[in-house]
N, C-alpha and C. Protein backbone atom coordinates (compact mmCIF):
# COMPACT_ATOMS: atom_id res chain seq x y z
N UNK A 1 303.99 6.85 -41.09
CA UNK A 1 304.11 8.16 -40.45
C UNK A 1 305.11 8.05 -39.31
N UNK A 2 305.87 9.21 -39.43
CA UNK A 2 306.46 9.24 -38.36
C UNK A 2 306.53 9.02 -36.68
N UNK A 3 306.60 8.50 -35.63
CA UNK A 3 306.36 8.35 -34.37
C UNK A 3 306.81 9.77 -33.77
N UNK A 4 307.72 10.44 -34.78
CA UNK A 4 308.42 11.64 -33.81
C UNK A 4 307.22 13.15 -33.78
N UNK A 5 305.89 12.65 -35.15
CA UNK A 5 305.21 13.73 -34.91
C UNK A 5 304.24 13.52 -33.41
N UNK A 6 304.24 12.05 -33.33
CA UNK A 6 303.45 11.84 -32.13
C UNK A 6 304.10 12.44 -30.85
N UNK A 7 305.18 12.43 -30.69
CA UNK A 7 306.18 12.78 -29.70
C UNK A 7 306.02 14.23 -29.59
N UNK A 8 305.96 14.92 -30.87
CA UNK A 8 306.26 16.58 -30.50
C UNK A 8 304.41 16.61 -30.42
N UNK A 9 303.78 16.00 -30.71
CA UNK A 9 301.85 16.42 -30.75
C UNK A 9 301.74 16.43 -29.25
N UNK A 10 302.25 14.78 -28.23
CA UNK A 10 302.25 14.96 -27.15
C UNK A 10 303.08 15.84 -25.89
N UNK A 11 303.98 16.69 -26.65
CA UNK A 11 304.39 17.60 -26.00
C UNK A 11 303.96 18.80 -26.02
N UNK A 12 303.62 19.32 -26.80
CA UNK A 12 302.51 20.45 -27.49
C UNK A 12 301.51 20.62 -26.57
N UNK A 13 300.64 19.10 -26.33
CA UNK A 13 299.48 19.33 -25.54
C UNK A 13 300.05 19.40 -24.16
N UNK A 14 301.14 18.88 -23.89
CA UNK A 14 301.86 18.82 -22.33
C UNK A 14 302.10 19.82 -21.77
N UNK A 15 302.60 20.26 -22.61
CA UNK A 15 303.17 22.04 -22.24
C UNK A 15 301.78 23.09 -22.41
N UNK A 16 300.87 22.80 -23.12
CA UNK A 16 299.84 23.76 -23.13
C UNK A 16 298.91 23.47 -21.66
N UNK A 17 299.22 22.45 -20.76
CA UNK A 17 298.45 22.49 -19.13
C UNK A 17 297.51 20.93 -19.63
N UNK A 18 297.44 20.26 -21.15
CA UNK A 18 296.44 18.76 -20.85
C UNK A 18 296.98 18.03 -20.57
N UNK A 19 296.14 16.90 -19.96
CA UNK A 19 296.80 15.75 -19.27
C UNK A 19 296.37 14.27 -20.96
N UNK A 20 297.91 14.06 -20.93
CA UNK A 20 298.22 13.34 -22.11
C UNK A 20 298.31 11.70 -21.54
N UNK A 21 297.88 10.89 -22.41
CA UNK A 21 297.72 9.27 -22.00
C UNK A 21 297.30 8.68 -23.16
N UNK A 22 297.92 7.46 -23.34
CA UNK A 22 297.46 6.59 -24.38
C UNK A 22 296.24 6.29 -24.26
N UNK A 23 295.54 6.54 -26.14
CA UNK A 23 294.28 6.01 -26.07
C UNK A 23 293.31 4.66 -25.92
N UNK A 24 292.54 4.90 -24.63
CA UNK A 24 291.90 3.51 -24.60
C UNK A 24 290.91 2.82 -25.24
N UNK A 25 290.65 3.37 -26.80
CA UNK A 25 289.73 2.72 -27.41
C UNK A 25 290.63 2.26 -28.44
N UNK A 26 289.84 1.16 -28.78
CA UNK A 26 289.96 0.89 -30.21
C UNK A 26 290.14 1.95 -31.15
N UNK A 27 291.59 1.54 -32.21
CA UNK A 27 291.91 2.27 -33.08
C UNK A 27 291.19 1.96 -34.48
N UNK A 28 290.74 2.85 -35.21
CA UNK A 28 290.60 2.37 -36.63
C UNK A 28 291.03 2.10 -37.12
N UNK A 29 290.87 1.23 -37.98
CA UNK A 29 291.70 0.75 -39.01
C UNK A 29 292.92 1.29 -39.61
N UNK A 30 292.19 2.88 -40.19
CA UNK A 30 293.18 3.54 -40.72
C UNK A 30 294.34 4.77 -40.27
N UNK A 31 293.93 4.29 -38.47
CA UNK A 31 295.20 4.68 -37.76
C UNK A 31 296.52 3.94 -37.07
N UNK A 32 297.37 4.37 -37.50
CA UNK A 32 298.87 4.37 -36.44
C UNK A 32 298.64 4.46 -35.79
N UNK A 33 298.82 5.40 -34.77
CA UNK A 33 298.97 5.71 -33.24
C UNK A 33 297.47 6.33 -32.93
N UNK A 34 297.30 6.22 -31.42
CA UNK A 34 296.29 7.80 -30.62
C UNK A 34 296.47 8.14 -29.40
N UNK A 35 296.17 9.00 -28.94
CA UNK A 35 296.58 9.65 -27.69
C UNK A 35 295.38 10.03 -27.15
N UNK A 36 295.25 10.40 -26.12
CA UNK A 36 293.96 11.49 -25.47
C UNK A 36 294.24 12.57 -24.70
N UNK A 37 293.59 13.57 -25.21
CA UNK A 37 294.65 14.68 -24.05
C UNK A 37 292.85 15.36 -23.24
N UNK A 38 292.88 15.83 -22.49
CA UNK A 38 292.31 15.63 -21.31
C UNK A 38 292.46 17.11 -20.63
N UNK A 39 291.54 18.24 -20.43
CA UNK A 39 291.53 19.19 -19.74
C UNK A 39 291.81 19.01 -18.44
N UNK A 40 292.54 20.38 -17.55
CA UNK A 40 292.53 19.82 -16.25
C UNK A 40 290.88 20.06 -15.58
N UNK A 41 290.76 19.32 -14.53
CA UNK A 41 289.88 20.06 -13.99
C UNK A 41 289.48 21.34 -13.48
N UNK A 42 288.42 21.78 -13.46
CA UNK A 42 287.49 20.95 -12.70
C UNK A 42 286.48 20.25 -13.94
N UNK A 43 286.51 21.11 -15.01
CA UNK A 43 285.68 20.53 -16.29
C UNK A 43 286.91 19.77 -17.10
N UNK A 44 286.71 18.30 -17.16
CA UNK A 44 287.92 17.57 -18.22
C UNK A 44 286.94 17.22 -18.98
N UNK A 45 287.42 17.66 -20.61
CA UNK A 45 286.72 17.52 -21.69
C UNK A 45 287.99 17.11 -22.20
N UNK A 46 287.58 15.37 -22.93
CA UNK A 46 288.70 14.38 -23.41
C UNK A 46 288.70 14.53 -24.78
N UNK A 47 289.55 14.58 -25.71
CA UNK A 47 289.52 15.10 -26.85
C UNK A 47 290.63 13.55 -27.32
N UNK A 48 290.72 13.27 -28.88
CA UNK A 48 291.04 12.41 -29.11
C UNK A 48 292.14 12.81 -30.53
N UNK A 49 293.04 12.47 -30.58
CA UNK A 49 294.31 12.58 -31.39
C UNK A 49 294.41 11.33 -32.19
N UNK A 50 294.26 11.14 -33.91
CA UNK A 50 294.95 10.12 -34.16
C UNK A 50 296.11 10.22 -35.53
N UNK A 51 296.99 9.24 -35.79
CA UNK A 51 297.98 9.48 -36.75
C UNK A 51 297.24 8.42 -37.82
N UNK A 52 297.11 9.46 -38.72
CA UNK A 52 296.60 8.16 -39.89
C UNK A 52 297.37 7.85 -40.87
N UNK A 53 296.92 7.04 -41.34
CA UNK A 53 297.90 6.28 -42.55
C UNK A 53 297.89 7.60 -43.32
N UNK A 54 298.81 8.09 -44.50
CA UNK A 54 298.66 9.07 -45.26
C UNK A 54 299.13 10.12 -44.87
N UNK A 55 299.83 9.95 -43.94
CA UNK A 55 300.39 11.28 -42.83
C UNK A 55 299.66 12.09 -42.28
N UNK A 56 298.71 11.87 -41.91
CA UNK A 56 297.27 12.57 -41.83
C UNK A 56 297.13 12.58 -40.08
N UNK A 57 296.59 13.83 -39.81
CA UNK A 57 296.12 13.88 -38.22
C UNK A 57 295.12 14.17 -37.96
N UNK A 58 294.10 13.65 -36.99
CA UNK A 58 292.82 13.80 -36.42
C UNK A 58 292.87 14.50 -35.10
N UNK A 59 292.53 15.18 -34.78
CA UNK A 59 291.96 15.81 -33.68
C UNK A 59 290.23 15.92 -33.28
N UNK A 60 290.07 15.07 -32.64
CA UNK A 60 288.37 14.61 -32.40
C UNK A 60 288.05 14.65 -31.02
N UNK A 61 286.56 15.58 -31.01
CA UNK A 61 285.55 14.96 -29.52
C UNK A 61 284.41 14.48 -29.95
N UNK A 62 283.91 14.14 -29.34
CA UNK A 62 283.11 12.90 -28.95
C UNK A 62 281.90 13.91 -27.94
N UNK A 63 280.70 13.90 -27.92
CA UNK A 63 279.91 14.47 -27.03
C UNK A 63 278.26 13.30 -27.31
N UNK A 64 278.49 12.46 -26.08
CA UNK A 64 277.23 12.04 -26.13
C UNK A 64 276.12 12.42 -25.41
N UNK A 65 274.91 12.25 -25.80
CA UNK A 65 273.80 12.79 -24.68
C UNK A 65 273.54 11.75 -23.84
N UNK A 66 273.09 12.40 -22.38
CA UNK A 66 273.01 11.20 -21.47
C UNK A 66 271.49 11.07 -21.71
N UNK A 67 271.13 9.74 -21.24
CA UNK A 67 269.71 9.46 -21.68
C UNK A 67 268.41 9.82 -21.26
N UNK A 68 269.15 10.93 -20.22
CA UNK A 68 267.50 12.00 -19.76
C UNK A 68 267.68 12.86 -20.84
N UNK A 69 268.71 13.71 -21.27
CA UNK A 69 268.59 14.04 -22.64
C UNK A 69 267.90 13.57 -23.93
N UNK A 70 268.42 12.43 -24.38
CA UNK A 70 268.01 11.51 -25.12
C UNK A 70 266.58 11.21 -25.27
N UNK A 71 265.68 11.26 -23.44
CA UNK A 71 264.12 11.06 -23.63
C UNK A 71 263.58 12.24 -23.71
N UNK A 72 264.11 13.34 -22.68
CA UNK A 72 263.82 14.96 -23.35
C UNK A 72 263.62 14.89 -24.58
N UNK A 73 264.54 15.01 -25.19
CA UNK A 73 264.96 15.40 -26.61
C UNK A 73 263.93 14.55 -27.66
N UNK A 74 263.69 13.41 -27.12
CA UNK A 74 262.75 12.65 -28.11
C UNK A 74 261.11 12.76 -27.58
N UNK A 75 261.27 13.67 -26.67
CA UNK A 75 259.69 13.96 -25.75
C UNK A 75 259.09 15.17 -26.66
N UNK A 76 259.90 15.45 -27.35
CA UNK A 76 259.64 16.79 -28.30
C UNK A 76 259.20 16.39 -29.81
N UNK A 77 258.35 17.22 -30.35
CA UNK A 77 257.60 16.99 -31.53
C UNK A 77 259.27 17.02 -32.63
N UNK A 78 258.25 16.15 -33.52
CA UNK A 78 259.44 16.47 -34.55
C UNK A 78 259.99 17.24 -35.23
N UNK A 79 259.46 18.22 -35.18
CA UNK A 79 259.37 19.81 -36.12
C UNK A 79 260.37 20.57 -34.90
N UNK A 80 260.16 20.37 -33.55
CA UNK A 80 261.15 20.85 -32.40
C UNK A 80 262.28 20.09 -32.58
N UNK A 81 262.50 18.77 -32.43
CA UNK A 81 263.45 18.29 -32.78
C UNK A 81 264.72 18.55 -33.80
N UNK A 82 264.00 18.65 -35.34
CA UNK A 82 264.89 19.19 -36.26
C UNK A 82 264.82 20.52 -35.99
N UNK A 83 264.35 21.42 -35.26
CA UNK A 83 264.76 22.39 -34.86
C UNK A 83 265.70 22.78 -34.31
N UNK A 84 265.86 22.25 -33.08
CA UNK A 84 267.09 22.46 -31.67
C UNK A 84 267.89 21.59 -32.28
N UNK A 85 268.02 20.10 -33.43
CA UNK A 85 269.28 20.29 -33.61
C UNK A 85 270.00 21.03 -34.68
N UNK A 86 268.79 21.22 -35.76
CA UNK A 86 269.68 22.48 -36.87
C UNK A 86 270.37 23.71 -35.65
N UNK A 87 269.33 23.89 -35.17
CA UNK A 87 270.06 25.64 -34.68
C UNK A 87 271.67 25.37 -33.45
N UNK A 88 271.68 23.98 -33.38
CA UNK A 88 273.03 23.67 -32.20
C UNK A 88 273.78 23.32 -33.46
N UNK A 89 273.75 22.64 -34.60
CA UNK A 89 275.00 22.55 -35.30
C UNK A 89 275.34 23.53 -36.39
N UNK A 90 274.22 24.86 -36.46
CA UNK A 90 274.82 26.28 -36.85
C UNK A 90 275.43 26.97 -35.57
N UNK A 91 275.32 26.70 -34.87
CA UNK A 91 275.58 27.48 -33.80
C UNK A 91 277.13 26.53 -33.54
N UNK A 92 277.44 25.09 -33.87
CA UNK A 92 278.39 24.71 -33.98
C UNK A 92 279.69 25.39 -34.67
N UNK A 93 279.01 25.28 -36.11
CA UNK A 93 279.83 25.89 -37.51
C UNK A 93 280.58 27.10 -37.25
N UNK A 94 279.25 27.79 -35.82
CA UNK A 94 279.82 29.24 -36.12
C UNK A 94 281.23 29.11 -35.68
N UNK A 95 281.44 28.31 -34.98
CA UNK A 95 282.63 28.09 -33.74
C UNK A 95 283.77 27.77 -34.55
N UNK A 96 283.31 26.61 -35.12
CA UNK A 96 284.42 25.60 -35.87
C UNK A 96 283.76 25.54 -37.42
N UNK A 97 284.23 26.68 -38.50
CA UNK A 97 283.47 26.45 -39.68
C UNK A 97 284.22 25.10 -40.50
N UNK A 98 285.45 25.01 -40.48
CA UNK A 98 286.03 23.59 -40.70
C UNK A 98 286.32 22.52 -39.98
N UNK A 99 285.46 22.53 -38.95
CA UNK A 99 285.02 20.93 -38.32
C UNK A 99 284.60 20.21 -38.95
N UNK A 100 284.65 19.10 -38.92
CA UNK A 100 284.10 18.13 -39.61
C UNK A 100 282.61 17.89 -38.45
N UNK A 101 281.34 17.34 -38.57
CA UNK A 101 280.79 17.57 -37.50
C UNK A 101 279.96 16.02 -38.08
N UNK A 102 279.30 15.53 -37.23
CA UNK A 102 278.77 14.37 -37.64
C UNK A 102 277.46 14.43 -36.52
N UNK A 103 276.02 13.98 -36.97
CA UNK A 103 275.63 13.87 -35.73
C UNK A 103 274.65 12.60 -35.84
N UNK A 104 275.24 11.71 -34.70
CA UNK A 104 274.91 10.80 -34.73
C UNK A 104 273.07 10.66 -34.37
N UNK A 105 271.95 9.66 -34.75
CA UNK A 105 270.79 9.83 -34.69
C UNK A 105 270.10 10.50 -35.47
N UNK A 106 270.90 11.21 -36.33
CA UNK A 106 270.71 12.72 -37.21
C UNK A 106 269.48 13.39 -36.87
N UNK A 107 269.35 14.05 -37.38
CA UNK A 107 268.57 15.45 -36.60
C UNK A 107 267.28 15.65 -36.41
N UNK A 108 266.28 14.19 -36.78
CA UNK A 108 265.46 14.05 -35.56
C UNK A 108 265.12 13.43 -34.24
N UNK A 109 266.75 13.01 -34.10
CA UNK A 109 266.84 11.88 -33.36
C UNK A 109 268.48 12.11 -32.63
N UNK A 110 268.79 13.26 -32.43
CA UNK A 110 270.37 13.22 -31.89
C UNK A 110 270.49 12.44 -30.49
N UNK A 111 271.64 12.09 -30.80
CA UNK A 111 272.31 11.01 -29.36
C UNK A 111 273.16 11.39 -29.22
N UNK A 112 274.25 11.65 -30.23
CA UNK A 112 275.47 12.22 -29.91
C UNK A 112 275.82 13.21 -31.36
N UNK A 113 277.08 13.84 -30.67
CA UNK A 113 277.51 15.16 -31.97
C UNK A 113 279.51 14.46 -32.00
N UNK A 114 279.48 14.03 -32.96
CA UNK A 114 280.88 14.10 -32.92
C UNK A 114 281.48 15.55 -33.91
N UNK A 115 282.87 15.88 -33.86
CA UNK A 115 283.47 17.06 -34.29
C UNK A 115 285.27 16.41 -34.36
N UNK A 116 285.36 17.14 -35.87
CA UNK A 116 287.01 16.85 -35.94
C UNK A 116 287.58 17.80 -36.90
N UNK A 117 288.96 17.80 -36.92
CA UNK A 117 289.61 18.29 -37.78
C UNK A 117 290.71 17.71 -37.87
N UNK A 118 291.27 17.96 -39.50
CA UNK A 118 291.88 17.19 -40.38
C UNK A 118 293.36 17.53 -40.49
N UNK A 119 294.52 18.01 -40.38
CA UNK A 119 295.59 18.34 -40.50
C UNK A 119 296.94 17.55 -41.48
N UNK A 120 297.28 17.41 -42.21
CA UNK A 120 297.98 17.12 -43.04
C UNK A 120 299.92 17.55 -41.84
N UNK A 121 300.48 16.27 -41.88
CA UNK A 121 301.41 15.95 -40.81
C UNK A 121 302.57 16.57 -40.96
N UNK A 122 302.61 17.26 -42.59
CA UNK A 122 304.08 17.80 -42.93
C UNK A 122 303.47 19.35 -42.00
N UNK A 123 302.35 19.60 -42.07
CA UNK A 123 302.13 21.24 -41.82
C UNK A 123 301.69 21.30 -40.65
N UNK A 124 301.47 20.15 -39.85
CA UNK A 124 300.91 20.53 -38.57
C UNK A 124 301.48 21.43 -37.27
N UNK A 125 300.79 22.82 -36.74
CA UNK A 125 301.87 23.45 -36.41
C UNK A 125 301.20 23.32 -34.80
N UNK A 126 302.46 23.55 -33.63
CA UNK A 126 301.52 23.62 -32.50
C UNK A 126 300.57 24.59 -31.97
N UNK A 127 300.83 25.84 -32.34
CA UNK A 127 299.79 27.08 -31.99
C UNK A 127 298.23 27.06 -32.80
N UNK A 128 298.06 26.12 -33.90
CA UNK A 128 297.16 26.16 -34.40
C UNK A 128 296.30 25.08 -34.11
N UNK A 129 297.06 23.40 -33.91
CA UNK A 129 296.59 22.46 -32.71
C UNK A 129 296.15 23.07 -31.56
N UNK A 130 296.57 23.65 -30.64
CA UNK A 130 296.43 23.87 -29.59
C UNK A 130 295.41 24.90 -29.68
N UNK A 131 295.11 26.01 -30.68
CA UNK A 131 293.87 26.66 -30.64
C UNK A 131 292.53 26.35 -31.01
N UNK A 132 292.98 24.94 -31.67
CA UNK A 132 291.80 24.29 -32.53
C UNK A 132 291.27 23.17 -31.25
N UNK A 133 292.21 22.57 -30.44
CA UNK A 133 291.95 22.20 -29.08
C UNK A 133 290.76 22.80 -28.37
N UNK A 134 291.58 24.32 -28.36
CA UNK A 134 290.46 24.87 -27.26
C UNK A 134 288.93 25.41 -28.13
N UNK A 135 289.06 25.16 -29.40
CA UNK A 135 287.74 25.18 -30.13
C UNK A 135 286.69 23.69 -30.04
N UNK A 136 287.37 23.41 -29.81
CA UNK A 136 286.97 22.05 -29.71
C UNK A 136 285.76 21.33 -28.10
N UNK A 137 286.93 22.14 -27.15
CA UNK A 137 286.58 22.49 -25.87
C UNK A 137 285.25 23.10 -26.20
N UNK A 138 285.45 24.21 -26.48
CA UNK A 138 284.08 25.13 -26.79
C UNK A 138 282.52 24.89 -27.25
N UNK A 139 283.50 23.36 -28.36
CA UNK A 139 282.07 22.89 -29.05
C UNK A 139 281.75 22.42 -27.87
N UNK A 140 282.37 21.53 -27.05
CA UNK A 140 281.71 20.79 -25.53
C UNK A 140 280.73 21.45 -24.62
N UNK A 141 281.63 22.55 -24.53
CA UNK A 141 280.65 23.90 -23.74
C UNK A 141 279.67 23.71 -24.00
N UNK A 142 279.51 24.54 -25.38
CA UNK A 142 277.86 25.03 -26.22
C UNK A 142 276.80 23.98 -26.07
N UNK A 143 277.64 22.72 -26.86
CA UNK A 143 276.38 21.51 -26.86
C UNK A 143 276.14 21.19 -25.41
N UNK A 144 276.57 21.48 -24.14
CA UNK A 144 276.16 21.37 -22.97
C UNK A 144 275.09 22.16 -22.07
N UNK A 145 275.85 23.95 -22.82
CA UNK A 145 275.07 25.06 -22.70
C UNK A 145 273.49 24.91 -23.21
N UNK A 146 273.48 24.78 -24.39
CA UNK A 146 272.17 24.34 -25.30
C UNK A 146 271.42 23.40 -24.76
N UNK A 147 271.96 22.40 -24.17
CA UNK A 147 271.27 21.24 -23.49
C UNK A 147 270.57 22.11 -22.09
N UNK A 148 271.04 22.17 -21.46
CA UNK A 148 270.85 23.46 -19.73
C UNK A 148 269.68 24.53 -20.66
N UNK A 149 270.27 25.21 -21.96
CA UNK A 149 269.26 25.94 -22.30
C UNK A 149 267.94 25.53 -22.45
N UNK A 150 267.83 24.80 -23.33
CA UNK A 150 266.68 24.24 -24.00
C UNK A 150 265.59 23.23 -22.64
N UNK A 151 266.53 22.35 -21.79
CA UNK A 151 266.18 21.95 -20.73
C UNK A 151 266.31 22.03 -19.41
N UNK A 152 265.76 23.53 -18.92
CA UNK A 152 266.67 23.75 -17.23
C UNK A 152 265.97 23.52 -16.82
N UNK A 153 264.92 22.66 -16.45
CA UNK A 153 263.93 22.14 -15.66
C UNK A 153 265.15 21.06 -14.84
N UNK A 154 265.25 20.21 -16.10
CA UNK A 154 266.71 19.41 -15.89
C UNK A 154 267.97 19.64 -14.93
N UNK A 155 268.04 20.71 -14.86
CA UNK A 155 269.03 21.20 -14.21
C UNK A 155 269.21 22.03 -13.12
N UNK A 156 267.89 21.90 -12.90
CA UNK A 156 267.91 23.32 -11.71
C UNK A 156 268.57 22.80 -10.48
N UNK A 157 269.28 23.48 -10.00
CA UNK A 157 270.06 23.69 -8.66
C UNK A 157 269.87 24.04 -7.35
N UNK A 158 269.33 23.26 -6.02
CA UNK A 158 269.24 23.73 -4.94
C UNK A 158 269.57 25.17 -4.49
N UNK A 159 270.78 24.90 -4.74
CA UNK A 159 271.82 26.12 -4.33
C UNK A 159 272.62 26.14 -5.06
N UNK A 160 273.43 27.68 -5.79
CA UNK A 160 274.32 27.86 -6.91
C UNK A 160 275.99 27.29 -6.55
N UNK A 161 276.08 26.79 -7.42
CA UNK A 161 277.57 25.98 -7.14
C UNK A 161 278.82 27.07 -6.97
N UNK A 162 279.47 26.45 -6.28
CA UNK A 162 281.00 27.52 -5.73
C UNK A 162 282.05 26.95 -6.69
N UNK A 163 281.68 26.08 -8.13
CA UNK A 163 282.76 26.07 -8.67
C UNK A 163 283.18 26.79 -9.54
N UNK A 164 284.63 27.22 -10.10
CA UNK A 164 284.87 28.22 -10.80
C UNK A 164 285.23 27.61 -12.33
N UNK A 165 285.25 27.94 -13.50
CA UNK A 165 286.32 27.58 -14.24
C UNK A 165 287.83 27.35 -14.42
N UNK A 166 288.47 26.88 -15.07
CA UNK A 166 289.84 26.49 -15.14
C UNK A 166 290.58 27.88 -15.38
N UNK A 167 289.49 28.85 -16.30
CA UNK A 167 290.39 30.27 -16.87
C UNK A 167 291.01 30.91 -15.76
C-alpha cells in the first residue's frame, strides 16, 4: 500500500482540528502503517487508523471500562447484565449500522466495546473518514452516557462542572 494514502489520511484528520501522532501500540500483523488521531480537548477521544495489507483501511476505538464499572456491572444479576449490554450495542448500531463492533467479555461480562470500520484504499474519501470519525466519537459518548446512566450513584457531583464541550 501506498505511504501517500497515509500522508493525505493524516492530513484529512489535521485539517479537520485532530491531533495526529504515530501509533504507540503494537501493530498487527496484518498492518503497514498506524496513526492516532486524537480529539482536542477538553474531551480527547483517541481513535486508531491502520493501513492493511490488501489496501485496506481501519479506522478503530477502543472503549474500556474502568474497573468500578467492571464490579458495578458484574454486581448485577445476569439477566441485567445481558440486558444493559444488548440494549448499549443496539443503541450502538443505531449510530454506526456498519461498524464493526466487538465486545470484549461478551455480554454477560463486558470490559470493553471495541468499534471499526473498513474502507477499501482506492475509495477512501476524506468527508466520509472524517464523518465516520465523528461517529465514532459518538460511540465514545453513548457508551460513557449509558455508563453515568445506568450508574449515577457513580457519578454524582458535588457541584455541576463549568466545563463546556469542544462544539
Amino acid at each position: 500500500m501506498s505511504l501517500n494514502i497515509r500522508e493525505r489520511i493524516v492530513g484529512w484528520f489535521t485539517s479537520a482540528g485532530y491531533i495526529v501522532a504515530p501509533l504507540q501500540a503494537r501493530l498487527p500483523p496484518t498492518a503497514e502503517w498506524g496513526v492516532a488521531a486524537m480529539t482536542p480537548p477538553p474531551v480527547q477521544v483517541k481513535l486508531r487508523i491502520l493501513g492493511l495489507k490488501g489496501d485496506l483501511i481501519v479506522l478503530g476505538l477502543g472503549v474500556n471500562f474502568s474497573d468500578k464499572h467492571k464490579q458495578l456491572i458484574n454486581n448485577l444479576s445476569l439477566s441485567e447484565r445481558v440486558e444493559f449490554t444488548s440494549e448499549l450495542v443496539g443503541k450502538l448500531l443505531a449510530i454506526c449500522p456498519y461498524c464493526r463492533l466487538a465486545v470484549q467479555g461478551g455480554l454477560q461480562s463486558p470490559t470493553a466495546i471495541a468499534a471499526e470500520i473498513l474502507y477499501y484504499a482506492d475509495s477512501v474519501e476524506k468527508q466520509r473518514l472524517i464523518d465516520d470519525a465523528a461517529r465514532l466519537v459518538n460511540i465514545f459518548m453513548l457508551i460513557n452516557a449509558e455508563l453515568w446512566r445506568r450508574f449515577p450513584e457513580h457519578h454524582a457531583r458535588e457541584k455541576p462542572s463549568e466545563e463546556t464541550s469542544f462544539m
